[in-house]
Protein backbone atom coordinates (compact mmCIF):
# COMPACT_ATOMS: atom_id res chain seq x y z
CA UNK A 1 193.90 -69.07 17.97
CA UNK A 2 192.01 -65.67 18.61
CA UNK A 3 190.71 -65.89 14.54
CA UNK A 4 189.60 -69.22 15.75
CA UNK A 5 187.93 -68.17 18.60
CA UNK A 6 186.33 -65.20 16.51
CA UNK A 7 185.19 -67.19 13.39
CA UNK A 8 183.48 -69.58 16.70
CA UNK A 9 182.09 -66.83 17.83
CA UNK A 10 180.76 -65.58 14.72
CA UNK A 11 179.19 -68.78 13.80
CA UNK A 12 177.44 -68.76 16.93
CA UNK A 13 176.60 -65.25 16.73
CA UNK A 14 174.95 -66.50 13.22
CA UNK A 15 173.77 -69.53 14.48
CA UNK A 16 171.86 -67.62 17.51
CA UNK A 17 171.00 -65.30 14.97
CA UNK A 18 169.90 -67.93 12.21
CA UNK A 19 167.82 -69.82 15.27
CA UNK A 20 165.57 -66.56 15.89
CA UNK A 21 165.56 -65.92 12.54
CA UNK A 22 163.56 -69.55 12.26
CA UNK A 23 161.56 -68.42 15.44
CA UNK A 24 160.83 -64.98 13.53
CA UNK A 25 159.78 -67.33 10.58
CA UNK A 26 158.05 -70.06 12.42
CA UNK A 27 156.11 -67.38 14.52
CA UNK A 28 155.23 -65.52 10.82
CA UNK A 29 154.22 -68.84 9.52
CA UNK A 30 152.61 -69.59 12.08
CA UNK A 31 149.93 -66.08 12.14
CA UNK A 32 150.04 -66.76 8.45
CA UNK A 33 148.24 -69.88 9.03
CA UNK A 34 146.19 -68.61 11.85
CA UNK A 35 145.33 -66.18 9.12
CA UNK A 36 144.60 -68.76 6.54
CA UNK A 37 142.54 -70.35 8.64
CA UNK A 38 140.37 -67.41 9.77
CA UNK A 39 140.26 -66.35 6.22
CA UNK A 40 138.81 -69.78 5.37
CA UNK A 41 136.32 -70.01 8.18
CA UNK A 42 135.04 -66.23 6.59
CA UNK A 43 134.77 -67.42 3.08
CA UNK A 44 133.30 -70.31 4.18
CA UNK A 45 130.81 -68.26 6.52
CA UNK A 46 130.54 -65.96 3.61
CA UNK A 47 129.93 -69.32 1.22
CA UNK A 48 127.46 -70.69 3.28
CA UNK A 49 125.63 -66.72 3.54
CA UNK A 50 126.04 -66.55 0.00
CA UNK A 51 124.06 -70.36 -0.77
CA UNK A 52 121.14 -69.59 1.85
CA UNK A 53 120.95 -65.85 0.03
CA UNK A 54 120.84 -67.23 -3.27
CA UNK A 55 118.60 -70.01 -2.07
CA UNK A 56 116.82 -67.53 -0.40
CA UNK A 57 116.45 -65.03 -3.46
CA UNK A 58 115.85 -68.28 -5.93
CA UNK A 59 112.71 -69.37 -3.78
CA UNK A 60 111.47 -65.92 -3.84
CA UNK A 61 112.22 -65.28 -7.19
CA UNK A 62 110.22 -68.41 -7.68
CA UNK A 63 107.10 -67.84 -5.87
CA UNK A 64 107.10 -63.94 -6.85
CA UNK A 65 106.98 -65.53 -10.71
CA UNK A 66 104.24 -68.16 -9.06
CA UNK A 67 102.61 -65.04 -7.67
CA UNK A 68 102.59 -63.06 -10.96
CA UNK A 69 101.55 -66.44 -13.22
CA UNK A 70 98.64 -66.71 -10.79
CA UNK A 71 97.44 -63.20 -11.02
CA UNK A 72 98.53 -63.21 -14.97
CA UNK A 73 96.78 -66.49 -15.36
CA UNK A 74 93.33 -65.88 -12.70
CA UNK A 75 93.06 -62.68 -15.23
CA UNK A 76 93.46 -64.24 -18.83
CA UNK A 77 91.09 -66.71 -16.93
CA UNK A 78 89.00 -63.48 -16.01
CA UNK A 79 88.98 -61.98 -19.50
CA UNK A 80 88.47 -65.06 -21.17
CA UNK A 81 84.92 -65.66 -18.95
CA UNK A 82 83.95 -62.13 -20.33
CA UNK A 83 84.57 -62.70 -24.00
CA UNK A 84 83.13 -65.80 -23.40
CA UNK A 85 79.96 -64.22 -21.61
CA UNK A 86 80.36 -61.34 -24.00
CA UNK A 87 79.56 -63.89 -26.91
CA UNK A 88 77.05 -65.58 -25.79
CA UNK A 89 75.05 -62.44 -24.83
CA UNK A 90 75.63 -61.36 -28.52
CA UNK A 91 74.64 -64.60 -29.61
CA UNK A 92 71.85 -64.66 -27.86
CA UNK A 93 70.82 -61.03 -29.10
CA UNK A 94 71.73 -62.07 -32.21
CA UNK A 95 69.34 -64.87 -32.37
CA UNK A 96 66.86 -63.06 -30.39
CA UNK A 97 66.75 -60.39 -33.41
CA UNK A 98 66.69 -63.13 -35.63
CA UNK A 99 63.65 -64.39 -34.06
CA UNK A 100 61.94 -61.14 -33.88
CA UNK A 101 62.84 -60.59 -37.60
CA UNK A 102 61.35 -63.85 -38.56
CA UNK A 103 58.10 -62.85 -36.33
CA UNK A 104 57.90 -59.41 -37.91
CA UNK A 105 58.17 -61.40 -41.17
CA UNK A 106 55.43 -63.70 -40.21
CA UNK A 107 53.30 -61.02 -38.70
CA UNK A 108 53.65 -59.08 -41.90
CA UNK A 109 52.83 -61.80 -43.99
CA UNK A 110 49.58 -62.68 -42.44
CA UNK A 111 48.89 -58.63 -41.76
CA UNK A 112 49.11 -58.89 -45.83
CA UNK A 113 46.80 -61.48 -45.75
CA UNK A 114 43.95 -60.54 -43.20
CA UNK A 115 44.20 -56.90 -45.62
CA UNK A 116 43.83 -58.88 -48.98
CA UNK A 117 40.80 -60.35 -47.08
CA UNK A 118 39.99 -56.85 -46.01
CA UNK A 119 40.03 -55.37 -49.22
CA UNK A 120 37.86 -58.38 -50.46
CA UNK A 121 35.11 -57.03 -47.80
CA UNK A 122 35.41 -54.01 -49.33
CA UNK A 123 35.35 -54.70 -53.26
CA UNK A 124 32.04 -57.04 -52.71
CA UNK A 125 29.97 -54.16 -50.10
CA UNK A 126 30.00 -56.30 -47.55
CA UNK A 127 29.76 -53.05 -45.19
CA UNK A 128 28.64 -54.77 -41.72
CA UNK A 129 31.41 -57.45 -42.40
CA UNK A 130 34.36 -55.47 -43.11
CA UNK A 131 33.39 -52.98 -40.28
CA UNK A 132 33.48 -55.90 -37.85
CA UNK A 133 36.54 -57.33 -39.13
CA UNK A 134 38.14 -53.83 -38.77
CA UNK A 135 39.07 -53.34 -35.30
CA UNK A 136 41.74 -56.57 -35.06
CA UNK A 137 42.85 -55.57 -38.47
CA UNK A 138 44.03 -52.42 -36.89
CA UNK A 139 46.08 -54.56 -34.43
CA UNK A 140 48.13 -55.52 -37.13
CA UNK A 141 51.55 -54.26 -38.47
CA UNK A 142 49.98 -52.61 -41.65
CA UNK A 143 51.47 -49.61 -43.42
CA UNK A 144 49.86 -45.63 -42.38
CA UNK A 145 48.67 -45.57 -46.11
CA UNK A 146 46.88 -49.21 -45.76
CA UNK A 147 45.02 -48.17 -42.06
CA UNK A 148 43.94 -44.86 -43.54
CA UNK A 149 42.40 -45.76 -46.70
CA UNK A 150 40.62 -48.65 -45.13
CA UNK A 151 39.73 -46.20 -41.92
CA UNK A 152 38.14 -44.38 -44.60
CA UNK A 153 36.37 -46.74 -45.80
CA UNK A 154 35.41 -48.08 -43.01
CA UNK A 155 33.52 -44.99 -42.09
CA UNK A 156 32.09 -44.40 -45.75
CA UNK A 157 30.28 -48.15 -44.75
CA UNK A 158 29.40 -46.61 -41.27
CA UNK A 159 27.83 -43.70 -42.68
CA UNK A 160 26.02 -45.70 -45.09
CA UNK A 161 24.67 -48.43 -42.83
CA UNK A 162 23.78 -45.90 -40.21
CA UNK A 163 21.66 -44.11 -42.87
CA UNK A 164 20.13 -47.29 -44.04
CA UNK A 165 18.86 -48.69 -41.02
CA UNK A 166 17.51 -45.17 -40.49
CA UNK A 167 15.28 -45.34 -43.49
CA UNK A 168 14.52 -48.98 -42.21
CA UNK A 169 13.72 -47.63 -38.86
CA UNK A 170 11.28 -44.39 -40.72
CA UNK A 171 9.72 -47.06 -42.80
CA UNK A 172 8.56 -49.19 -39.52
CA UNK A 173 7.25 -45.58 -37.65
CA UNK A 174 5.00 -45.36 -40.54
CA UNK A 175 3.15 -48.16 -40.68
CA UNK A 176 3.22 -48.06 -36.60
CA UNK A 177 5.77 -51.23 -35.80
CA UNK A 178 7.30 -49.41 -33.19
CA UNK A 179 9.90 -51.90 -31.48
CA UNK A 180 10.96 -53.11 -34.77
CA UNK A 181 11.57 -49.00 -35.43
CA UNK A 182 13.52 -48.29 -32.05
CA UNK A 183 15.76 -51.71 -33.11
CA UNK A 184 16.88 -50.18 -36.23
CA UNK A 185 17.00 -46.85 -34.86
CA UNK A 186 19.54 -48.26 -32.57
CA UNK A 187 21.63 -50.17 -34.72
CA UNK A 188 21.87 -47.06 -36.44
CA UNK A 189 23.45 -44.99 -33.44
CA UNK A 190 25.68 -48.12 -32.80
CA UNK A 191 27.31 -47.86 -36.33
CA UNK A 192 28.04 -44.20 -36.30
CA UNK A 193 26.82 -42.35 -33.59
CA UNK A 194 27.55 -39.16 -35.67
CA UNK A 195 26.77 -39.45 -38.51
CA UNK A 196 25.05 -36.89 -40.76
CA UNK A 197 21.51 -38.46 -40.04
CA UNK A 198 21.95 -39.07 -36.21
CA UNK A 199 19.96 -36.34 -34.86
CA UNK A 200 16.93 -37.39 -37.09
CA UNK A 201 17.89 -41.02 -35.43
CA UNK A 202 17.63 -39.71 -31.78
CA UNK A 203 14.52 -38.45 -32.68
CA UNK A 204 13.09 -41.08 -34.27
CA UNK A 205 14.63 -43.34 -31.30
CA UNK A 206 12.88 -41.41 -29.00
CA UNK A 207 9.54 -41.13 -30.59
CA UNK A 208 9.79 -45.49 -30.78
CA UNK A 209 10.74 -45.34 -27.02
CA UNK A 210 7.70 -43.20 -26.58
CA UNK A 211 5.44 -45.84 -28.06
CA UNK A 212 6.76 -48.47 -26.39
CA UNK A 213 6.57 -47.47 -22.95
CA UNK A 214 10.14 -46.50 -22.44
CA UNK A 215 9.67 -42.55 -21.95
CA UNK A 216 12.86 -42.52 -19.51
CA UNK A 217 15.10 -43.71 -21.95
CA UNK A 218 13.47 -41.39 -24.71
CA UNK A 219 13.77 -38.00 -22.58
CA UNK A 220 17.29 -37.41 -22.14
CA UNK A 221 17.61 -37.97 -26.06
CA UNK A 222 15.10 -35.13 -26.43
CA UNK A 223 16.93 -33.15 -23.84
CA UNK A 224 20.10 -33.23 -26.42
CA UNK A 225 18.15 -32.55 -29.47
CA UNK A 226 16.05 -29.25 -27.76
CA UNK A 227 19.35 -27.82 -26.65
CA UNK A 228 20.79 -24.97 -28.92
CA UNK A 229 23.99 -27.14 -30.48
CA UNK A 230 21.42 -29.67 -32.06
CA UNK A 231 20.17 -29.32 -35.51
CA UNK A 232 17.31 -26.23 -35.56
CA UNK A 233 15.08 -27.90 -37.48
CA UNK A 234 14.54 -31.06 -35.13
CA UNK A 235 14.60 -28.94 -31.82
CA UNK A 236 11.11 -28.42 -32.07
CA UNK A 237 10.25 -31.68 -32.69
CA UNK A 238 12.53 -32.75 -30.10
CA UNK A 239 10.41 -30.20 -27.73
CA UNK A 240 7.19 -31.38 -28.61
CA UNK A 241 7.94 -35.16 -28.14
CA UNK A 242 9.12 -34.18 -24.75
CA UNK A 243 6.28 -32.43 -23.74
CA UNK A 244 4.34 -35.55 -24.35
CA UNK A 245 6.79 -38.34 -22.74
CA UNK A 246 6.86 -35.57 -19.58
CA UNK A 247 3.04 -35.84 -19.95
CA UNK A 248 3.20 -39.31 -20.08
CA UNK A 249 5.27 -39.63 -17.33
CA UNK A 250 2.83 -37.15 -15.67
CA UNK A 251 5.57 -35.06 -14.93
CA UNK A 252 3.13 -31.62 -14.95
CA UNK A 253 5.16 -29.25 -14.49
CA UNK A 254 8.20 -30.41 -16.82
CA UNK A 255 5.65 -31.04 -19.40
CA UNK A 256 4.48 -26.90 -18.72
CA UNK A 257 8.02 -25.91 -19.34
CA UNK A 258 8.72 -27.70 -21.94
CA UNK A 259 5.36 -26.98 -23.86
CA UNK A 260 5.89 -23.02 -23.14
CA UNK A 261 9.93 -23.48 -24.26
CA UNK A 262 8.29 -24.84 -27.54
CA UNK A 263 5.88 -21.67 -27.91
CA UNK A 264 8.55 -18.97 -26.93
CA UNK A 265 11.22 -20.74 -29.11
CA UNK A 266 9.67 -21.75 -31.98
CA UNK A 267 6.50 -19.57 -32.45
CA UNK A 268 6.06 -20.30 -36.14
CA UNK A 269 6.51 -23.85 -35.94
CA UNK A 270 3.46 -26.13 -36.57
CA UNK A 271 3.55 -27.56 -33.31
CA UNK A 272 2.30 -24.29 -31.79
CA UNK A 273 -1.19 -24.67 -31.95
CA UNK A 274 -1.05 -27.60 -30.04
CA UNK A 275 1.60 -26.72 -27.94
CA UNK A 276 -0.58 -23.81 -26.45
CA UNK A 277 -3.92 -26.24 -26.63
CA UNK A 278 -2.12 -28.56 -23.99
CA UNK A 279 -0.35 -26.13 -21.97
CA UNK A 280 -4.03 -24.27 -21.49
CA UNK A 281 -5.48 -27.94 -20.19
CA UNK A 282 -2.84 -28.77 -18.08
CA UNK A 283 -2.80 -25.53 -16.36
CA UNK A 284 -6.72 -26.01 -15.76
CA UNK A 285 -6.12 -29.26 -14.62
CA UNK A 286 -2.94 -29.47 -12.74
């Protein structure tokens, strides 16, 4: 009976036992799913975090790449304006050289011809023509060798005309026809106003002048000729023809200076005699 009673009591004992046990394990099951659940609600948190961070760092990925293609592309677009502007500034230097080529080209070619023409002027004598046609020759792109033998030819046909229309101009003071002589004498100086014969033009110049009533024009001529760098064997011809335009001009005293210049300069020249003839009458008279 006691056994009985023991083996009761130890099945209750187990029993009581068994029951907390299943409380124990109902209570453990029970955190373990309040644990489940929390650790679902943080991995979904964490889910939902991780989608909006992804879709976060997607869309800036994207417009960072939108950012970079715009810069990449607004520069190729950049560079490809300044190759573009690049080439058409060379082509348009290109076709600007091509143009000036072709002009040098044509300007040669007619330089070539306006000198073949030139040369023509010279090979027939025509000295007056090819001294005219001279000056816009010169304009022209011709070679140093072309401009300085037709410069020098040019000035042999200066030199020439200017002593030809000096004979013309000595042949009209001898028979008298002074205004024809002064025109000549002047065409002379305007051809070559140096020339080896231009003193004796001057001279003659101012002896037409003389004649013709134009003794202001022909005194500062004279002037140049009596000076000391003129040629010495027309400065006492110059002197005397002074005298006489001064004397003309009735310019008295000038005309004493300039006769007594003559005598104290040039006391063997032929003029002399005269020279002191006057210079004794005007200073009787005036």
């Amino acid at each position: 009976m006691r056994e009985v009673e023991d083996e009761l009591g130890e099945i209750k004992r187990e029993i009581i036992e068994s029951r907390g046990l299943v409380i124990k394990t109902n209570n453990l099951t029970n955190a373990l799913s309040a644990d489940i659940r929390s650790i679902a609600r943080r991995q979904q948190s964490y889910e939902r975090r991780l989608v909006w961070t992804s879709a976060t760092a997607y869309v800036v990925f994207v417009l960072v790449v939108l950012v970079v293609l715009w810069f990449a592309w607004g520069a190729r677009v950049e560079s490809m304006k300044a190759e573009t502007q690049q080439t058409m500034e060379d082509n348009e230097r290109l076709r600007k050289e091509v143009r000036e080529a072709q002009k040098r080209e044509e300007d040669r070619s007619l330089a070539e011809a306006k000198a073949e023409q030139f040369w023509e002027l010279v090979r027939q004598g025509k000295r007056a023509e090819l001294i005219e046609a001279f000056e816009p020759l010169r304009k022209e792109p011709i070679t140093k060798a072309e401009n300085g033998f037709f410069s020098d030819a040019v000035e042999r046909a200066q030199n020439e005309l200017a002593a030809q229309l000096y004979r013309e101009g000595q042949d009209k003071v001898r028979v008298q026809r002074w205004q024809e002589a002064a025109n000549a004498f002047e065409e002379s100086l305007k051809y070559k106003d140096d020339s080896a014969v231009s003193g004796g033009v001057k001279l003659g110049l101012a002896e037409a002048y003389r004649h013709v009533g134009r003794q202001k024009d022909a005194v500062p001529l004279l002037q140049s000729l009596s000076e000391g760098t003129a040629d010495k064997e027309l400065q006492d011809d110059a002197l005397y023809q002074l005298a006489w335009c001064q004397m003309d001009m009735q310019a008295w005293n000038d005309a004493k200076n300039t006769w007594g210049a003559l005598i104290r300069r040039f006391p063997g020249s032929h003029f002399v005699p005269e020279a002191r003839l006057q210079l004794q009458s005007l200073n009787l008279l005036h």
